[in-house]
Structure formats: C-alpha cells, structure tokens
Protein backbone atom coordinates (compact mmCIF):
# COMPACT_ATOMS: atom_id res chain seq x y z
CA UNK A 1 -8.28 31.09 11.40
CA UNK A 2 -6.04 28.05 12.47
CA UNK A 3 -5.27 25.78 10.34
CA UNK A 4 -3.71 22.71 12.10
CA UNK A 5 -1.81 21.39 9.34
CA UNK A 6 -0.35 17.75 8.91
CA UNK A 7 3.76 17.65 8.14
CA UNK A 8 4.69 15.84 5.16
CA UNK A 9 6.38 13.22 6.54
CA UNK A 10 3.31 12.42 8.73
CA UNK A 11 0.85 12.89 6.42
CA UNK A 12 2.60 10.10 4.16
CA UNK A 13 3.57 7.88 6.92
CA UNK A 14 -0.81 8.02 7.56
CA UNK A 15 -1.29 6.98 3.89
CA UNK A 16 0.90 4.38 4.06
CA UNK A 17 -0.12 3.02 7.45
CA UNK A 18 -4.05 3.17 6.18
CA UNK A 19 -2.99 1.40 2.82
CA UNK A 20 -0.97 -1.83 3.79
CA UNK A 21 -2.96 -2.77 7.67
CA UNK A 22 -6.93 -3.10 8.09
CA UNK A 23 -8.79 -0.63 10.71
CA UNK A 24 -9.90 -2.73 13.63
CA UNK A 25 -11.75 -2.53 17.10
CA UNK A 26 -10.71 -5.27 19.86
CA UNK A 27 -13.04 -8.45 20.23
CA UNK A 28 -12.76 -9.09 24.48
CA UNK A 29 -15.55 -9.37 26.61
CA UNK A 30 -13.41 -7.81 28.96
CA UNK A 31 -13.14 -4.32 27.37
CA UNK A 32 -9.45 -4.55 26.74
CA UNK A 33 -6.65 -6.68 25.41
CA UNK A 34 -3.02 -6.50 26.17
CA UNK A 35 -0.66 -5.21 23.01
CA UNK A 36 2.43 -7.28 23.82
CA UNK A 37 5.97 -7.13 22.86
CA UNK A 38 6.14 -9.97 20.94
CA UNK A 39 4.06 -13.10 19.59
CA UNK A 40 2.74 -14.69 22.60
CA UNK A 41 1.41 -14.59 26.07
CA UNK A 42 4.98 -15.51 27.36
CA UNK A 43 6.33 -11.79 26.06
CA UNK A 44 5.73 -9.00 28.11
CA UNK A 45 2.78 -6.28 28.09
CA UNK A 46 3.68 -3.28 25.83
CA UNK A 47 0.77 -1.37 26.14
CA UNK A 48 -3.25 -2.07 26.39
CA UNK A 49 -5.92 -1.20 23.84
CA UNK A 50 -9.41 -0.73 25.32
CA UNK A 51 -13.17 -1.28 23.50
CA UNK A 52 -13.57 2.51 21.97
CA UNK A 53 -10.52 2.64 20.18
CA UNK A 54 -9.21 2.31 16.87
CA UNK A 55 -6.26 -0.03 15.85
CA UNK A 56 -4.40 -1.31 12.35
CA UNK A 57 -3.53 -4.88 12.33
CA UNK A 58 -1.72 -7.54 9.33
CA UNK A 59 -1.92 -10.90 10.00
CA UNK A 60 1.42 -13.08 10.25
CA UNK A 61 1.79 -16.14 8.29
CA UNK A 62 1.37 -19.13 10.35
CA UNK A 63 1.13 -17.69 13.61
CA UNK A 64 -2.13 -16.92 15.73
CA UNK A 65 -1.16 -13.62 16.32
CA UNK A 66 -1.53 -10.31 14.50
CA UNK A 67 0.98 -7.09 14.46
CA UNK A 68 -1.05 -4.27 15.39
CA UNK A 69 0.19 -0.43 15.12
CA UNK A 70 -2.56 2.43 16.93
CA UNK A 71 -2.05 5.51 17.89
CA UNK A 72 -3.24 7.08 21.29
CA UNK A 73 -1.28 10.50 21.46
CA UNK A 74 1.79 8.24 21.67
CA UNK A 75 2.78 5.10 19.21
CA UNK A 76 1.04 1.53 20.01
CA UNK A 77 2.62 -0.98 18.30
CA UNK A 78 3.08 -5.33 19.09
CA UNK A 79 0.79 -8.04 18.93
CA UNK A 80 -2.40 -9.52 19.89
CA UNK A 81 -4.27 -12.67 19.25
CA UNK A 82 -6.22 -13.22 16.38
CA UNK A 83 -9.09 -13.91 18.04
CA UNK A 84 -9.13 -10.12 19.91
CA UNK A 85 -9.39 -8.57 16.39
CA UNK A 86 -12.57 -7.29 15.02
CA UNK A 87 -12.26 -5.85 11.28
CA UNK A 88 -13.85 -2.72 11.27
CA UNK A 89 -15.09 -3.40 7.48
CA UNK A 90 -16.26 -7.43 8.52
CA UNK A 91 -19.09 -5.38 10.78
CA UNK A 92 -22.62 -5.80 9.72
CA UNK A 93 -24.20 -2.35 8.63
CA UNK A 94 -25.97 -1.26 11.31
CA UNK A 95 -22.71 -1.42 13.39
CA UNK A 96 -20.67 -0.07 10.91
CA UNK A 97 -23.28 2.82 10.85
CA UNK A 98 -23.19 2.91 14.56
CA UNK A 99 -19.46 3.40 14.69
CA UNK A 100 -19.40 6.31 11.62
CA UNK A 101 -22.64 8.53 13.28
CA UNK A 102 -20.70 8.56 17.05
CA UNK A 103 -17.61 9.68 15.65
CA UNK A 104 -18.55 11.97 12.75
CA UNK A 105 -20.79 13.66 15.53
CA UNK A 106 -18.25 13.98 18.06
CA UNK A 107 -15.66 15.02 15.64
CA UNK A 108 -18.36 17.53 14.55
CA UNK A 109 -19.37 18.92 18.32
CA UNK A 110 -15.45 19.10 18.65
CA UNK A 111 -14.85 21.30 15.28
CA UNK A 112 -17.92 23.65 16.67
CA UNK A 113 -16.29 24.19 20.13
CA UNK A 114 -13.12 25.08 18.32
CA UNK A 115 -14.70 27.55 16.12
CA UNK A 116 -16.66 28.95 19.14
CA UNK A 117 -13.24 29.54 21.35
CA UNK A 118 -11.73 30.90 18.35
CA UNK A 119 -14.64 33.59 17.40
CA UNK A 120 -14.69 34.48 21.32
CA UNK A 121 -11.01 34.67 21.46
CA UNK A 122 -10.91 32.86 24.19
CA UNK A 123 -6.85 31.64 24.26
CA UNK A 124 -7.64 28.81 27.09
CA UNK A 125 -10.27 27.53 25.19
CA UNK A 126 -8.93 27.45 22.25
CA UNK A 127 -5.42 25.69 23.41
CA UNK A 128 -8.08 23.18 24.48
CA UNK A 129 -10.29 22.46 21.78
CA UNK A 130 -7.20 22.34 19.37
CA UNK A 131 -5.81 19.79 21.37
CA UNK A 132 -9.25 17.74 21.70
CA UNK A 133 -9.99 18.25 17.87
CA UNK A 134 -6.60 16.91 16.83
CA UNK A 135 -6.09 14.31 19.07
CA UNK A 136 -9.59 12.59 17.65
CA UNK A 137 -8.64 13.63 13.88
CA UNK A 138 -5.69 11.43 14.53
CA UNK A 139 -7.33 8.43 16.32
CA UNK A 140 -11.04 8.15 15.26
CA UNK A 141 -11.68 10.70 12.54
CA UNK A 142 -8.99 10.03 10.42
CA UNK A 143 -9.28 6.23 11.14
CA UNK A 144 -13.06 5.92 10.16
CA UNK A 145 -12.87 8.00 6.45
CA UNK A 146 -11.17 4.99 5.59
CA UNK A 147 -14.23 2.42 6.28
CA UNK A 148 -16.86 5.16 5.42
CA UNK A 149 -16.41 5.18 0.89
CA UNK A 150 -16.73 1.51 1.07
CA UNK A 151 -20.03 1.58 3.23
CA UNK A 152 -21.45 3.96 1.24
CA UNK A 153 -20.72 2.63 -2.25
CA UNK A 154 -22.57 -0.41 -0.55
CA UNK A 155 -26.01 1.11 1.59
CA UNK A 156 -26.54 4.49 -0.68
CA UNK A 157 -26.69 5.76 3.40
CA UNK A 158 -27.93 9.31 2.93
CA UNK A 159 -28.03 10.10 6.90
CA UNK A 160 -24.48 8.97 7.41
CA UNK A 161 -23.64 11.22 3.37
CA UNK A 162 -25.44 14.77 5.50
CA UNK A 163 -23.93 13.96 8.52
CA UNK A 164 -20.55 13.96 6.74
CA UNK A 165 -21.38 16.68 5.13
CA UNK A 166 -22.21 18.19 8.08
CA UNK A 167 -18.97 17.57 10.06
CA UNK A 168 -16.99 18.98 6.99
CA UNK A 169 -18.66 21.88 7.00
CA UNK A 170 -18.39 21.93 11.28
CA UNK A 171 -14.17 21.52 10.62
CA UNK A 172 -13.14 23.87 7.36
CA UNK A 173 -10.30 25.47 9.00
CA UNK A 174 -8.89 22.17 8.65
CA UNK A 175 -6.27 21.61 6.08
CA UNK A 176 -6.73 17.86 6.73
CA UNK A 177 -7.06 16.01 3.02
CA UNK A 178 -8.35 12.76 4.16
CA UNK A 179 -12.19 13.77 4.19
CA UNK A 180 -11.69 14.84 0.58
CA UNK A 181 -10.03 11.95 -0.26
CA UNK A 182 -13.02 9.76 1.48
CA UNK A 183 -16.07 11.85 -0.03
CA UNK A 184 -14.40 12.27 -3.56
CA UNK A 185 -14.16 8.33 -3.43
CA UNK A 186 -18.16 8.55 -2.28
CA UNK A 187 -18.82 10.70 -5.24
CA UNK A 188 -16.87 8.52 -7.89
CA UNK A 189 -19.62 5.27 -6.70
CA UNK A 190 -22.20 7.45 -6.83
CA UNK A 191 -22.14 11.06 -8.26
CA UNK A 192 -26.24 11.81 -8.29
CA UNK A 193 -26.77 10.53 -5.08
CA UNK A 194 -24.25 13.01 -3.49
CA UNK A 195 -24.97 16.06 -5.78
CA UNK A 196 -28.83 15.21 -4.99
CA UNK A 197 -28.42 15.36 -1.53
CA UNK A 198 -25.65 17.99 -1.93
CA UNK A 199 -28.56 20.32 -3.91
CA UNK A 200 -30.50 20.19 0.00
CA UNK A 201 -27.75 22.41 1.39
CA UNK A 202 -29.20 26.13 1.42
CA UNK A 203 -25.70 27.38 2.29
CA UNK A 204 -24.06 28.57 -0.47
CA UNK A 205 -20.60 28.61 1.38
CA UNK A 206 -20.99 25.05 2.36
CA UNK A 207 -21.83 23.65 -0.60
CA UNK A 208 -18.51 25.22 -2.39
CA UNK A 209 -16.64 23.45 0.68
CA UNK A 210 -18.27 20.18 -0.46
CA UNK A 211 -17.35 20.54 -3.83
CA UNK A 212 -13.64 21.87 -3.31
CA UNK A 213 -13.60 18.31 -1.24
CA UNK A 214 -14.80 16.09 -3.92
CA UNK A 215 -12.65 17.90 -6.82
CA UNK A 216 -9.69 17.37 -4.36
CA UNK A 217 -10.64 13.84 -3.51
CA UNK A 218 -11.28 13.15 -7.55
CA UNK A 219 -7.84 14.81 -8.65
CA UNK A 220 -6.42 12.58 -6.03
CA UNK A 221 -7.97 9.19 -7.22
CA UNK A 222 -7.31 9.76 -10.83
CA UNK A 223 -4.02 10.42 -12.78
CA UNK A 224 -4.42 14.36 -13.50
CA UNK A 225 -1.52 16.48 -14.00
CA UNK A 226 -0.48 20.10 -13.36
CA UNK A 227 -2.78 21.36 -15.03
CA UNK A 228 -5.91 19.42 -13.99
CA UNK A 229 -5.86 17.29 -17.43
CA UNK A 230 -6.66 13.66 -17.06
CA UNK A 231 -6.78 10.59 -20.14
CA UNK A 232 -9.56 8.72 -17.95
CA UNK A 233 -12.59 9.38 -19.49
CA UNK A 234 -14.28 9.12 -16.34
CA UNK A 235 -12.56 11.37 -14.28
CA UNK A 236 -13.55 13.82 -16.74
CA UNK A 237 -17.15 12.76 -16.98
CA UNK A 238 -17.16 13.00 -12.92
CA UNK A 239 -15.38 16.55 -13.15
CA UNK A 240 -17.80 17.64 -16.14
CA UNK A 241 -20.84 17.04 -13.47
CA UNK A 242 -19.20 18.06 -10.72
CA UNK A 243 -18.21 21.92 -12.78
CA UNK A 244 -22.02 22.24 -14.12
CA UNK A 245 -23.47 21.54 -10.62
CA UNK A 246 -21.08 24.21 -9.20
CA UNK A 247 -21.71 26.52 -11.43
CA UNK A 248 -25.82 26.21 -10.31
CA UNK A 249 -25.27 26.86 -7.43
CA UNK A 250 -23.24 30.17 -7.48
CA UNK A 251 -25.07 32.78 -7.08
C-alpha cells in the first residue's frame, strides 16, 4: 500500500502558509484574474488564477492590493486587487457547502481510482491516479479542511460530516494529517453529533479510521505529551468519550 507521504519541511511550510493567509476563490466575471509581479496594473503578469481554484491572500496596509501565494503544481505567488478576492469563509452556507461536497467527492472518486489501480496492479494506472490524487490533496483537498471545522461548528451539517467521513475512509493509505487535524477540530465543537453519526457506520474498519483521525486531530489541538497525558480537563473529557465509544464498537 502507498503511502504518499508529506516531507517535513513541506508539511510545516503548509501549516504555516494555512495559519498566517485566508483561503480564497477569485471574484471576476471574467473567470480569471492576473497574479502580477508587483502592486499594480503597471507591473507585469506573473501568472493567472482562474474561477475553480484555490488561493491564500493577506491584505497590505494601505494599498488596494492583496499578496496572494497558490499553488498549481508549481508556486503562484504576487498580487491582485482587492476587489478580485472572495474569502472562502465570508461565503454564505449554501456556497460554502457547495464548494466542500464538489471537492470532498472528487477527492473521494480520486482516492477510489487509486485504490482500484493499486488492487489490479495496474503500474500505468497507478503512476496516474497518484499523480491526480496528490496534485488535488495539495490544491483543493488540503485547502478546503481548513474552511470545513469552522462550517461545521456553525450548521451541525451532517451530509457534508458522512461525506467526510466517507472520503477518509475512500483515502487511508494516506499518511496526510490534515483531515485529522480538521475532523478532530469537528469533534472538539461537537463530540455527540460526530460519534452519533459516527455509530451509522456498519464498517468496523472504518469507524477505527475515524477514530484514529479524531484522537490524532485532538492530541494535536491540545497540549499532550509523550505519553498522551494532558492538564486540560477537556481534552481528557473529549478523549474519555472518544476511548468508551471505541471500545463499543470493537468487536
């Protein structure tokens, strides 16, 4: 079984990137916008970012333009107008529902191919569907677990909770932390809603997926140490509930 694993150095450069800028889509009636190479029409075109993709952006003080850093299987990074930027998280609901379902059920068709042209051994296939599966962990997949705690923790969105835990399920070869780190933060806003929802799964592999996710998300969110000890009284009342309902559903 692959497992396509992030290096170090990226995987902290990723954190770091999704921390300090805000996830974005581009506001043009056109369909695209021009990234350029500095703050103003008058600098030259670095690079274009289209409607479907996925961008981080900071604001400047005192300027109408923004910095904006994407990745596209090669580094974007320059400026654009304000006025092109659309904050992923400023979205109403249905549209921030509408951007989460398309890519947690591409990312899952994508993580099903892969394990297909693995099973078959199929070595063209699978060169393939490793390259399509990473390539949209690293620009929508990775990019939307950042938006999808926060709309959670705010709708109590049980479709969009099964599909995740649907396309978790689709990509566990993947040693990729950042779903864990996104449902464990979905667990800590609302722990009954996800082990209610979470009891649905007849699959007893599954489930122990989805629960090796949320204990890695939670002993990422909290301050545990080495040996899984924690003085935050809710990260052990969380783990407490999290260890019972495991233990109901081994078999």
């Amino acid at each position: 079984m692959r497992k396509y694993v992030l290096t170090i150095l990226t995987f902290f450069c990723s954190l770091t990137l999704f921390a300090e800028n805000k996830l974005a889509i581009i506001n043009d009636p056109d369909g695209f916008t021009f990234v350029r190479s500095g703050q103003g029409k008058e600098f030259k075109v670095a690079d274009t970012l289209f409607t479907e993709d996925f961008f981080y952006f900071q604001f400047i003080d005192n300027s109408d333009w923004a910095k904006v850093k994407a990745w596209k299987g090669r580094q974007i990074e320059g400026f654009i107008h304000k006025s092109r930027i659309q904050e992923v998280e400023k979205l109403d609901y249905k549209k921030q529902k509408e951007l989460i379902t398309k890519t947690l059920d591409r990312h899952r068709v994508l993580a099903e191919n892969f394990q297909s042209a693995w099973k078959s051994k199929d070595s063209i296939a699978y060169r393939k569907t490793v390259r399509e599966l990473e390539f949209h962990s690293d620009t929508k997949y990775d990019p939307i677990l950042t938006i999808i705690p926060k709309y959670f923790c705010s709708t109590n969105d049980i479709e969009i909770l099964q599909l995740f835990f649907a396309t978790m399920w689709a990509d566990k070869g993947s040693a990729n932390e950042m779903p864990s780190f996104s449902i464990g933060d979905c667990f800590i806003c609302n722990p009954n809603l996800v082990i209610e929802q979470l009891t649905k799964i007849k699959n007893i592999e599954q489930k122990k997926n989805i629960f090796d996710h949320i204990e890695w998300g939670l002993l990422n969110h909290f301050d545990v140490d080495e040996n899984g000890k924690s003085e935050n009284k809710e990260y052990d009342k969380l783990k407490a509930q999290l260890d019972k309902e495991r233990k109901k559903a081994s078999p």
